[in-house]
C-alpha atoms as a PDB file:
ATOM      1  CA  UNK A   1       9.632  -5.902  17.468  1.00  0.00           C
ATOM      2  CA  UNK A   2       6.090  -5.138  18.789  1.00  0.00           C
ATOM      3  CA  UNK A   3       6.427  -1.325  17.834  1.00  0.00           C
ATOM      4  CA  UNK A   4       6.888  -2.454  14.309  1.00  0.00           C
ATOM      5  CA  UNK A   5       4.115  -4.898  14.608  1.00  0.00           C
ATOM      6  CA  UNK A   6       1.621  -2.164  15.915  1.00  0.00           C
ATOM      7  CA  UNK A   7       2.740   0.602  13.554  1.00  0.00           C
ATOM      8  CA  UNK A   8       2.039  -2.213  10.902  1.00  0.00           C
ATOM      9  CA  UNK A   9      -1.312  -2.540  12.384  1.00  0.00           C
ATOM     10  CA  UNK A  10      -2.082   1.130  12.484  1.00  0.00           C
ATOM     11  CA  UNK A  11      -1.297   1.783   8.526  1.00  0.00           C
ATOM     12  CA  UNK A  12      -3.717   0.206   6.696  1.00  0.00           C
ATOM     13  CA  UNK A  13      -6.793   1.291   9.389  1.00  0.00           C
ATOM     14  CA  UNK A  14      -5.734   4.765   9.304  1.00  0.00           C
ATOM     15  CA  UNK A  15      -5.575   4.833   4.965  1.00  0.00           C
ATOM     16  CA  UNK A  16      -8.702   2.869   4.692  1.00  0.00           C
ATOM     17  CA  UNK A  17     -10.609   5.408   7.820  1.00  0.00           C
ATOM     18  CA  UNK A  18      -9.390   8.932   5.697  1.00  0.00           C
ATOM     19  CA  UNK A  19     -10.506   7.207   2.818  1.00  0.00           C
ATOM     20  CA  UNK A  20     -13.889   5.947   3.919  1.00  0.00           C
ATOM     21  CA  UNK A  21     -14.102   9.588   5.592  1.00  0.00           C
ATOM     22  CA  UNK A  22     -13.071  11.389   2.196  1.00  0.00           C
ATOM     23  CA  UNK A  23     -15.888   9.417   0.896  1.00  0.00           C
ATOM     24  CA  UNK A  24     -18.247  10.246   2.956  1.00  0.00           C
ATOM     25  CA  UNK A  25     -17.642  13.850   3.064  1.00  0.00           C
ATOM     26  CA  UNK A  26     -18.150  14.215  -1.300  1.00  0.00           C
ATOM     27  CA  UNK A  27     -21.121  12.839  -2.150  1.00  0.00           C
ATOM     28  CA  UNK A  28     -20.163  12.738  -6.140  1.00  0.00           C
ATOM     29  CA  UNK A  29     -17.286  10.179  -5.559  1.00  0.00           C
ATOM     30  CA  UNK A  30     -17.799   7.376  -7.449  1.00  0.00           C
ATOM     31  CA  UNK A  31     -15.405   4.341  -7.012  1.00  0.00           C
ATOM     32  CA  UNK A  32     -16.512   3.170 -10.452  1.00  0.00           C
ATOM     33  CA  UNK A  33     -15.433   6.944 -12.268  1.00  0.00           C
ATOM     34  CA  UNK A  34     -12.797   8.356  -9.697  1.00  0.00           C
ATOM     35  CA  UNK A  35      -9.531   7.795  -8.904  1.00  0.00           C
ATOM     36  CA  UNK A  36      -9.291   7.693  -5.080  1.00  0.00           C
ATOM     37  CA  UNK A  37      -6.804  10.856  -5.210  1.00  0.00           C
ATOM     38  CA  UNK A  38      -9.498  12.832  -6.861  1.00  0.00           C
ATOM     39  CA  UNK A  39     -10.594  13.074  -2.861  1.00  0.00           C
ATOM     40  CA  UNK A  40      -7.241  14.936  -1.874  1.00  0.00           C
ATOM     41  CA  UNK A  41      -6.971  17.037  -4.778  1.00  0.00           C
ATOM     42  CA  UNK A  42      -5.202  20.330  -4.645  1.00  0.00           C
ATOM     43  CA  UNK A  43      -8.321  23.244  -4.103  1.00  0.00           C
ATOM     44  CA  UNK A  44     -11.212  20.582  -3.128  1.00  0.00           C
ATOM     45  CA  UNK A  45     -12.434  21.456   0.188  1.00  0.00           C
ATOM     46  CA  UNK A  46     -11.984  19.159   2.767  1.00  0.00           C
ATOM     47  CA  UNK A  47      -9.011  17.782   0.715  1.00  0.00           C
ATOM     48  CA  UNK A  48      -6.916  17.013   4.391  1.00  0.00           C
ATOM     49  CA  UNK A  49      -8.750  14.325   5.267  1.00  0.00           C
ATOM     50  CA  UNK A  50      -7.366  12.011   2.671  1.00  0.00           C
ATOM     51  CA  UNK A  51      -3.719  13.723   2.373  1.00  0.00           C
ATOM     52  CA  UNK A  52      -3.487  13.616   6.071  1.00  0.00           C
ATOM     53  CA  UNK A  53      -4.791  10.024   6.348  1.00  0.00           C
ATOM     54  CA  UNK A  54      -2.153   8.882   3.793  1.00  0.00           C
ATOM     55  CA  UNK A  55       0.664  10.798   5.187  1.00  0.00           C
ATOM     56  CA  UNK A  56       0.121   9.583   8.682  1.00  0.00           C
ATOM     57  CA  UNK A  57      -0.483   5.855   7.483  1.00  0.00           C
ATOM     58  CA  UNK A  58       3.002   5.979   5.410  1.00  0.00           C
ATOM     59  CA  UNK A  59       4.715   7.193   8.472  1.00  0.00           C
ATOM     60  CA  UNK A  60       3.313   4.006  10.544  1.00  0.00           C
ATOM     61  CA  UNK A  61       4.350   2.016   7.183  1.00  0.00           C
ATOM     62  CA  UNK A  62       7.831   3.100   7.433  1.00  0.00           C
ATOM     63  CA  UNK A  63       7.979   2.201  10.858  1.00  0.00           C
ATOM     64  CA  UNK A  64       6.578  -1.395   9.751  1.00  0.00           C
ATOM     65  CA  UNK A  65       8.450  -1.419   6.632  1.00  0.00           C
ATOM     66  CA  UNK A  66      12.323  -0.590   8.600  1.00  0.00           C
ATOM     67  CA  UNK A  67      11.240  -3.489  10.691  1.00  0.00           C
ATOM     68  CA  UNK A  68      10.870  -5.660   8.218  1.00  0.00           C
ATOM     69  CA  UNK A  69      14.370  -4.858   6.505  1.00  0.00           C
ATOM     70  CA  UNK A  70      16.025  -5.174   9.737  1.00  0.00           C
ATOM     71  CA  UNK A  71      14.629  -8.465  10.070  1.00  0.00           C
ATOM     72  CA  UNK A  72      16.321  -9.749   6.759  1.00  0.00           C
ATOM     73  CA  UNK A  73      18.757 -12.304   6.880  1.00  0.00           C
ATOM     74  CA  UNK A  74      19.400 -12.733   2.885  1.00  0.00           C
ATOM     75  CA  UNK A  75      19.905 -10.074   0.441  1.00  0.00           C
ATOM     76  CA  UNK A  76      16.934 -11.066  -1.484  1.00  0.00           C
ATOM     77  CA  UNK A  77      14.601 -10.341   1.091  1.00  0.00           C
ATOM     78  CA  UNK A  78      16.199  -7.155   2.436  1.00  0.00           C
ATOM     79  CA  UNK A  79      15.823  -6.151  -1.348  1.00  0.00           C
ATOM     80  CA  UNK A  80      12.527  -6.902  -1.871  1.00  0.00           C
ATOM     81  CA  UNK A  81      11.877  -5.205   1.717  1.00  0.00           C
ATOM     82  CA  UNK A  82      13.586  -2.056   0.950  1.00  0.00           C
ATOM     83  CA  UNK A  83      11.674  -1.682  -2.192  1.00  0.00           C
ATOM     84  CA  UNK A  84       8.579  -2.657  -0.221  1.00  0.00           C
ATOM     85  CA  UNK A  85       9.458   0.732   2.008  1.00  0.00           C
ATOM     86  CA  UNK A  86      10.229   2.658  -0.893  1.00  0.00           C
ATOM     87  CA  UNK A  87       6.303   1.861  -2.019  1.00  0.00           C
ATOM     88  CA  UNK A  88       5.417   2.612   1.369  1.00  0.00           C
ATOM     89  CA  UNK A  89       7.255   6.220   1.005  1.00  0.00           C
ATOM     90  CA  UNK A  90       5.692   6.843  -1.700  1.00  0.00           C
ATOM     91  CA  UNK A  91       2.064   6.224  -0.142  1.00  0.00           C
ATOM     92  CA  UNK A  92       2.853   9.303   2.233  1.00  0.00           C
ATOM     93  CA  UNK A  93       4.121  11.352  -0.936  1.00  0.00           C
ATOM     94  CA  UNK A  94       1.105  11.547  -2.714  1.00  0.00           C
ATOM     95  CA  UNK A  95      -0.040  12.939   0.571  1.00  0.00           C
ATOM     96  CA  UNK A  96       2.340  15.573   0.288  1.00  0.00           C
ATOM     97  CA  UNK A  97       1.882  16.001  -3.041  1.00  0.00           C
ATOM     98  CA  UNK A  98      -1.695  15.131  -3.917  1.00  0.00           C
ATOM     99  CA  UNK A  99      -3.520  15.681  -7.595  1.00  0.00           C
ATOM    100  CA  UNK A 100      -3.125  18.504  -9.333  1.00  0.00           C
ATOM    101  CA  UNK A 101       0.486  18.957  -8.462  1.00  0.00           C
ATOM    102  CA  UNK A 102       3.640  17.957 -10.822  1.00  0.00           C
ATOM    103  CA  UNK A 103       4.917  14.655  -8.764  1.00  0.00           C
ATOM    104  CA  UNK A 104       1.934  13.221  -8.063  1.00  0.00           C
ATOM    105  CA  UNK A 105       1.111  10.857 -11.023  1.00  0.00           C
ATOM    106  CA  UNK A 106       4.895   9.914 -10.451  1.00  0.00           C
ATOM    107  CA  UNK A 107       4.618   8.842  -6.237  1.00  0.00           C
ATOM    108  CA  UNK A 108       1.152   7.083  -7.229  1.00  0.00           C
ATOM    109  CA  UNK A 109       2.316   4.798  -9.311  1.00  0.00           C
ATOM    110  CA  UNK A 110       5.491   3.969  -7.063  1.00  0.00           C
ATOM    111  CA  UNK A 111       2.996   3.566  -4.082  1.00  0.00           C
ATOM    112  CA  UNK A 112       1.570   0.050  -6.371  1.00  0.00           C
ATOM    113  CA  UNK A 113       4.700  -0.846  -8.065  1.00  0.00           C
ATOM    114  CA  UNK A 114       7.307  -0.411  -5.566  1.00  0.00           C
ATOM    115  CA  UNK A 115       5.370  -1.846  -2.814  1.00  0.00           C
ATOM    116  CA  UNK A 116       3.755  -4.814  -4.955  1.00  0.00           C
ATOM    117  CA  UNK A 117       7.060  -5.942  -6.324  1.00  0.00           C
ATOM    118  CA  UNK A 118       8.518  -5.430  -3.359  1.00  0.00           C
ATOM    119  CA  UNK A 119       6.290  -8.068  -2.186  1.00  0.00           C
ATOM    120  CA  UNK A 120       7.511 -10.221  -5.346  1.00  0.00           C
ATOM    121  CA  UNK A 121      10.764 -10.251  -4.265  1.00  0.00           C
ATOM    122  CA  UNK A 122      10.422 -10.634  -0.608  1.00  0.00           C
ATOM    123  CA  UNK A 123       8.199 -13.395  -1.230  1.00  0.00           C
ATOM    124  CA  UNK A 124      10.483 -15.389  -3.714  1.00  0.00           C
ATOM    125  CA  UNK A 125      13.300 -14.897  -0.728  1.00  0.00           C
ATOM    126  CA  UNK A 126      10.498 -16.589   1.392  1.00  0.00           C
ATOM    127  CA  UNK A 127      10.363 -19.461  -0.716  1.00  0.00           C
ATOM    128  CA  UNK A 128      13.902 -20.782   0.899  1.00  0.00           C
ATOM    129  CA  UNK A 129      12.781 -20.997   4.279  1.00  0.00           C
ATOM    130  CA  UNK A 130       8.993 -20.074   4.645  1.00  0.00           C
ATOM    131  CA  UNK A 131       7.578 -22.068   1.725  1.00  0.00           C
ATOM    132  CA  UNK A 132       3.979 -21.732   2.291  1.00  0.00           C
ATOM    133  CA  UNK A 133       4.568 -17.638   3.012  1.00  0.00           C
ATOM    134  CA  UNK A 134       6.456 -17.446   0.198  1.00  0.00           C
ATOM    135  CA  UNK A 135       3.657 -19.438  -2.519  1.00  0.00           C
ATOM    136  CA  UNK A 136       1.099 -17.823  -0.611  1.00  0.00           C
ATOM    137  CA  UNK A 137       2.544 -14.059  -1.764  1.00  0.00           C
ATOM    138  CA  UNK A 138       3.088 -14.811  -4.976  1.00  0.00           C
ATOM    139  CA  UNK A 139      -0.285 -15.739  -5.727  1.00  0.00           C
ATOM    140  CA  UNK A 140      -1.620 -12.658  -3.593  1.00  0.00           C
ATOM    141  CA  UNK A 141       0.457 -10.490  -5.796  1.00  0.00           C
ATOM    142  CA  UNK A 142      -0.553 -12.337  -8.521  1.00  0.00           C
ATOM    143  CA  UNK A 143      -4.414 -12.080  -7.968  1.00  0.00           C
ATOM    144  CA  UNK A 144      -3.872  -8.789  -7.180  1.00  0.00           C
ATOM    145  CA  UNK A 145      -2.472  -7.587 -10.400  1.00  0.00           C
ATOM    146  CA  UNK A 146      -4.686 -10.123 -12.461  1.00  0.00           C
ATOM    147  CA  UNK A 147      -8.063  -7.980 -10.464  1.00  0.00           C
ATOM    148  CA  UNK A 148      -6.357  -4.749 -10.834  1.00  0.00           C
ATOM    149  CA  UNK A 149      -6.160  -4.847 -14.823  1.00  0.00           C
ATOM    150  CA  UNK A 150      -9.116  -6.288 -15.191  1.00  0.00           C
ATOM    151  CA  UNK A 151     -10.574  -3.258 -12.725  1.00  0.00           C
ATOM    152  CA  UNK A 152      -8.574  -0.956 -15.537  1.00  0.00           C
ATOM    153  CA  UNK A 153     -10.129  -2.750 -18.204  1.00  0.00           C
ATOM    154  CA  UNK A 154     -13.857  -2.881 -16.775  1.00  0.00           C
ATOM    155  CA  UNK A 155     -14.200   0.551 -14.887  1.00  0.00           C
ATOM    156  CA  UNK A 156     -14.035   4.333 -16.337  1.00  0.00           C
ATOM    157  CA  UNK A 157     -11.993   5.327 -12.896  1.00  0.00           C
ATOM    158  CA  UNK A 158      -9.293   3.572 -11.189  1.00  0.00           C
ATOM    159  CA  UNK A 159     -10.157   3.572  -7.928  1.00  0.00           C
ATOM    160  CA  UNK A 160     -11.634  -0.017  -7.698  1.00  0.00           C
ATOM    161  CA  UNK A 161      -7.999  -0.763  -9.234  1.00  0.00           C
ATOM    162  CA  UNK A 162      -6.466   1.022  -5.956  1.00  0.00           C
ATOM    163  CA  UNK A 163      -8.330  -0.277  -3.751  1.00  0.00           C
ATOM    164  CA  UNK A 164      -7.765  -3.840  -5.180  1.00  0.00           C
ATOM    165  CA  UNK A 165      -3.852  -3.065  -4.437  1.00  0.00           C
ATOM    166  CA  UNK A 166      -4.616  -1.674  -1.067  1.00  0.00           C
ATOM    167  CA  UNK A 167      -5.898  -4.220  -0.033  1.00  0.00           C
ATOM    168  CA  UNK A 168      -3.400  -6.879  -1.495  1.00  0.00           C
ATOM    169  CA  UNK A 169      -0.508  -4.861   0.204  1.00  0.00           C
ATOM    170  CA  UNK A 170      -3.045  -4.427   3.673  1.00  0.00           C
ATOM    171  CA  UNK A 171      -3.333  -7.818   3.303  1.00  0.00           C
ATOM    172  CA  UNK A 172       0.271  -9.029   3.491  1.00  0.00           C
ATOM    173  CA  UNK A 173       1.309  -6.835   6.154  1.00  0.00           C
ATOM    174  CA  UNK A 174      -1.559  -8.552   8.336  1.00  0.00           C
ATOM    175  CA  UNK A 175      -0.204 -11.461   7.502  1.00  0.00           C
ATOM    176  CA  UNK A 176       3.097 -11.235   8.324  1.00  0.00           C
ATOM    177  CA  UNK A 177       2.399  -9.724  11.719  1.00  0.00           C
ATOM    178  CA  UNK A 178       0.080 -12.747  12.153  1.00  0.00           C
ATOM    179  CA  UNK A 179       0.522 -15.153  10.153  1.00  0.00           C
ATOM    180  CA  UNK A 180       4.292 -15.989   9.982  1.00  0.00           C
ATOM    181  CA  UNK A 181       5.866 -13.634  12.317  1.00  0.00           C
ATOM    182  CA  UNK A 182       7.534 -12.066   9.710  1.00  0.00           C
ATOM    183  CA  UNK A 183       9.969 -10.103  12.455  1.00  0.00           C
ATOM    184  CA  UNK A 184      11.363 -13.453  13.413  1.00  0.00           C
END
């Protein structure tokens, strides 16, 4: 299971790098105005560095994600995992099919809903047997949707709304790797 653990490792460093490198590289980003896809958009130059970022980290996510579903012993939790990886899919699609193209709106939103309700679910399934895991992802799910819509509400772009969900989902992959051994 270590493969799955590093490749779990690896995703949310390499979306976080192409995005702090995106950033870097266009000056009139604004987290408060943008979206963060406005960085990959089709015809803006430099556009790679985010697409390729978030293609590469959803391949390492995959990786992470089929370990997790193989690791399932209840249906519940293979559920909620396999959701999980279809969020994680969709992270690498709006890679492949970044703004300004037909899909994209589409494989955004199933990036945050799939993978945060994937979360849900696995985390209710943890509930049986991993107690603590399983309150303690509820209420980062919860937190992170309660921060997200207020982001919506407060902010003219969405990206502090992304990054709010990146960071809930980065944030429950580290811990399962480290915190309850999630493979086991």
């Amino acid at each position: 299971m270590e493969g799955y653990k590093q490749a779990g490792i690896l995703s949310p460093v390499i979306a976080f790098i192409s995005i702090l490198l995106a950033v870097s590289t266009h000056s009139w980003f604004s987290f408060e105005k943008n979206a963060i896809s406005d960085l990959g958009r089709v015809g803006l130059e430099y556009n790679y560095i985010l697409n390729y970022g978030l293609i590469l980290s959803g391949l390492f996510g995959l990786v992470f994600a089929y370990g997790l579903i193989k690791s399932q012993k209840r249906v519940l939790g293979r559920l909620g995992s396999f959701i999980f990886a279809a969020g994680i899919f969709s992270l690498l699609l709006i890679g492949v099919f970044p703004e300004g193209t037909p899909p994209h709106l589409s494989v955004s939103l199933g990036f945050f809903l799939l993978s945060g309700f994937g979360m849900l679910l696995k985390g209710i399934d943890d509930l049986k047997e991993k107690r603590e895991f399983g309150i303690f992802t509820i209420i980062l799910f919860s937190l992170g949707w309660i921060l997200a819509v207020w982001a919506l509400k407060t902010f003219k772009g969405v990206a502090i709304a992304e990054l709010i969900g990146a960071i809930a989902v980065s944030i429950w992959v580290y811990s399962i790797i480290f915190w309850r051994d999630g493979f086991k």
